[in-house]
C-alpha atoms as a PDB file:
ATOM      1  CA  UNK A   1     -31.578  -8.125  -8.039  1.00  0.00           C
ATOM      2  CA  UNK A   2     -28.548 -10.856  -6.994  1.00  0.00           C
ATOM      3  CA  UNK A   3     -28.387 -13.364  -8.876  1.00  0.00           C
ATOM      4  CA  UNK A   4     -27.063 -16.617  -7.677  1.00  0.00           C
ATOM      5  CA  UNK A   5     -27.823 -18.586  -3.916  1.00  0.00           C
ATOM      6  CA  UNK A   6     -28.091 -17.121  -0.893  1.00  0.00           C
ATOM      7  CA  UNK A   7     -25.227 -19.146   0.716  1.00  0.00           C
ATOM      8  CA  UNK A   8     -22.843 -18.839  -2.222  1.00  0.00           C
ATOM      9  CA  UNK A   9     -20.225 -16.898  -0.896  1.00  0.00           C
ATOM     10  CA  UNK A  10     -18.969 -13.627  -2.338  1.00  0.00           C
ATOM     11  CA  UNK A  11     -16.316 -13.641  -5.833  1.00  0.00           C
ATOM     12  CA  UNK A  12     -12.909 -14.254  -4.144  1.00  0.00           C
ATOM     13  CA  UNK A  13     -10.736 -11.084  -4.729  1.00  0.00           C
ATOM     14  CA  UNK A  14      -6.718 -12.008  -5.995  1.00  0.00           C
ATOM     15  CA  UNK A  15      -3.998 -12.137  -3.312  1.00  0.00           C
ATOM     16  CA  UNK A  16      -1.742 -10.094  -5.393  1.00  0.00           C
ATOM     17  CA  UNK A  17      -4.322  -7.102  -4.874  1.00  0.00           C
ATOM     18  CA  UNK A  18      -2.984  -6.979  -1.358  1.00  0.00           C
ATOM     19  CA  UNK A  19       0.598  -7.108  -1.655  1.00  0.00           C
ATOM     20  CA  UNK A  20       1.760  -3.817  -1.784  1.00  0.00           C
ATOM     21  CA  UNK A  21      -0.704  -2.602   0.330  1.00  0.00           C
ATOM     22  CA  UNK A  22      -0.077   0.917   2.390  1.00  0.00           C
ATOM     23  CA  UNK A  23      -1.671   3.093   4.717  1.00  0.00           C
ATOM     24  CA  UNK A  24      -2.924   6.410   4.069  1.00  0.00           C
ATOM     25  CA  UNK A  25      -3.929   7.418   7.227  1.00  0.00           C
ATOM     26  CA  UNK A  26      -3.853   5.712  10.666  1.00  0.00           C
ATOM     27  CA  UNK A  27      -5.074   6.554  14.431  1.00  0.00           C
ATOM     28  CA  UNK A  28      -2.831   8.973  16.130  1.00  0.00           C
ATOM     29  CA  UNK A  29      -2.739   8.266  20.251  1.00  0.00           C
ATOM     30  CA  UNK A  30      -1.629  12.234  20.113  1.00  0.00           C
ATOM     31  CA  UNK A  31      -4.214  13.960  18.068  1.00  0.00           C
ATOM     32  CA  UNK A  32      -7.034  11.468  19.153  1.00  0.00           C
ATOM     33  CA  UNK A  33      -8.215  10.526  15.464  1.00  0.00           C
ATOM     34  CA  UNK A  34      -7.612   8.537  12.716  1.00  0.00           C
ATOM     35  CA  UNK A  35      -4.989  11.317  10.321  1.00  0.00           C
ATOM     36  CA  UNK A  36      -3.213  10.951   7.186  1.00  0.00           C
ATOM     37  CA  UNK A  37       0.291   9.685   7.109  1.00  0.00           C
ATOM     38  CA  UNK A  38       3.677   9.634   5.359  1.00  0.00           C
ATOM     39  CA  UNK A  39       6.360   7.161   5.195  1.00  0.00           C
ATOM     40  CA  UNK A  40       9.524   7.375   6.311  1.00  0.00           C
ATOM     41  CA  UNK A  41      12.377   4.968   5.325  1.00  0.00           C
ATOM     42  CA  UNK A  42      13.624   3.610   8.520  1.00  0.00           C
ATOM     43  CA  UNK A  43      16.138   0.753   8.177  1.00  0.00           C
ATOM     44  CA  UNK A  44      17.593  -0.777   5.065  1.00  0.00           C
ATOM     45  CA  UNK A  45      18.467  -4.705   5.911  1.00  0.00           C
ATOM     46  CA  UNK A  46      19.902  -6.861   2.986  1.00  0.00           C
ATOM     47  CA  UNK A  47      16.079  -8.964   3.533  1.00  0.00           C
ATOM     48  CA  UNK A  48      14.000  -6.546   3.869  1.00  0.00           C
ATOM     49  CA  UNK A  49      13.406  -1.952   4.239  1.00  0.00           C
ATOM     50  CA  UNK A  50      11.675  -0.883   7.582  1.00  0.00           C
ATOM     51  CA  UNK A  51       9.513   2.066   7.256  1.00  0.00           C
ATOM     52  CA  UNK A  52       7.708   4.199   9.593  1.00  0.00           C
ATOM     53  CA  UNK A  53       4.367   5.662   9.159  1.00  0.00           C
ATOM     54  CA  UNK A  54       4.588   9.554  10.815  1.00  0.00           C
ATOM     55  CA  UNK A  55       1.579  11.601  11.656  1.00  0.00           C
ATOM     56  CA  UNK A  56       1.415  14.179   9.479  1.00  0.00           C
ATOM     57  CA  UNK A  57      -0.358  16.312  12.537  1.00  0.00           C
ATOM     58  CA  UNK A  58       2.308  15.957  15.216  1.00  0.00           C
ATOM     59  CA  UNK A  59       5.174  13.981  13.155  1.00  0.00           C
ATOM     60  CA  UNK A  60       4.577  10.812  16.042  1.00  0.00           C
ATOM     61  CA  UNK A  61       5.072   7.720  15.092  1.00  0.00           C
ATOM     62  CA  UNK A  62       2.333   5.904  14.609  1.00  0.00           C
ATOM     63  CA  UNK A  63       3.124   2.256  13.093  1.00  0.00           C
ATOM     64  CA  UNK A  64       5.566   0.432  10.886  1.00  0.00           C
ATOM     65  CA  UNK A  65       5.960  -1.584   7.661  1.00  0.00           C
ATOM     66  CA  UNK A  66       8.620  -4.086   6.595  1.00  0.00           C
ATOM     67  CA  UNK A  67       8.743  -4.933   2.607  1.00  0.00           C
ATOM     68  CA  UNK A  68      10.502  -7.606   1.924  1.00  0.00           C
ATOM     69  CA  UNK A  69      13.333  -7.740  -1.238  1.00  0.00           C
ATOM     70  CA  UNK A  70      10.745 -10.052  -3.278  1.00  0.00           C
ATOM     71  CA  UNK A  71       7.682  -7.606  -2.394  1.00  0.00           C
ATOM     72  CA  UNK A  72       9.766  -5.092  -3.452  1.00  0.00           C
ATOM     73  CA  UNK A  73      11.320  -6.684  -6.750  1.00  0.00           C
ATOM     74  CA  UNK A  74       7.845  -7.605  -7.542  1.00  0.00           C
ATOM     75  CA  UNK A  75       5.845  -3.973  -6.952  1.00  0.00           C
ATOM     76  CA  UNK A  76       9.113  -2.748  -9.655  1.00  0.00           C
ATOM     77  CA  UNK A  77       7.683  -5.612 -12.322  1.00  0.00           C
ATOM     78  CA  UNK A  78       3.939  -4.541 -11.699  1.00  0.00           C
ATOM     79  CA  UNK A  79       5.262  -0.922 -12.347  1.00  0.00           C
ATOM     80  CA  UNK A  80       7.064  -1.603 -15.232  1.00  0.00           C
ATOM     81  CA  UNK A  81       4.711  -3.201 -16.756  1.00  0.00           C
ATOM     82  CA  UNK A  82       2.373  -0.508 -16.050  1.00  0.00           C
ATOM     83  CA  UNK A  83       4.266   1.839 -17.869  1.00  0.00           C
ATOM     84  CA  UNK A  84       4.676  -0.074 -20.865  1.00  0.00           C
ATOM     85  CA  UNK A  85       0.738  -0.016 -21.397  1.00  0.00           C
ATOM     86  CA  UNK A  86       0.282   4.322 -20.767  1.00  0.00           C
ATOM     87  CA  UNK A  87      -0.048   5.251 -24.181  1.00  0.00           C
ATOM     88  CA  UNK A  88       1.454   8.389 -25.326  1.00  0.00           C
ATOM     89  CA  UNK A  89      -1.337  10.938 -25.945  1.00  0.00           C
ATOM     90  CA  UNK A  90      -0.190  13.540 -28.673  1.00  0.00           C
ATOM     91  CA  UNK A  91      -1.717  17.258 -27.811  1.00  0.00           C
ATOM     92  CA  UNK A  92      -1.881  19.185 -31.075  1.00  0.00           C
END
């Protein structure tokens, strides 16, 4: 059972869940269906890294991503601080 109005709208999801986001698998013109991918560092720019998203199918390009030098500094500080919370599990 929902609790809660009809009207009220949905809880509102964080913008910094989207930042980094990346494809796993896109549609392919080539093999005619939607197929995983791999990326593919394209172009290094002092702004910003191009990469390509490749078909791994045919190896066709299939679409493009540019992260940005602050995206990028600030998926390194989500990481790090990811890392500092694993806890070391000791295996006797």
């Amino acid at each position: 059972m929902a609790t809660g109005s009809p009207n009220q709208s949905p809880p509102r999801m964080s913008q910094q869940q989207f930042e980094n986001f990346t494809a796993s698998s896109l549609y392919c013109d080539k093999c005619r269906t939607a197929m995983p991918v791999r990326q593919r560092l394209l172009l290094i720019l002092p702004d910003k890294e191009i990469y390509d998203y490749l078909c791994t199918g045919c190896a066709s390009s299939v679409g493009q991503r540019e992260v940005t030098a602050g995206e990028k500094l600030m998926s390194q500080q989500v990481a790090a601080r990811r890392s500092r919370r694993a806890v070391p599990i000791s295996l006797r």
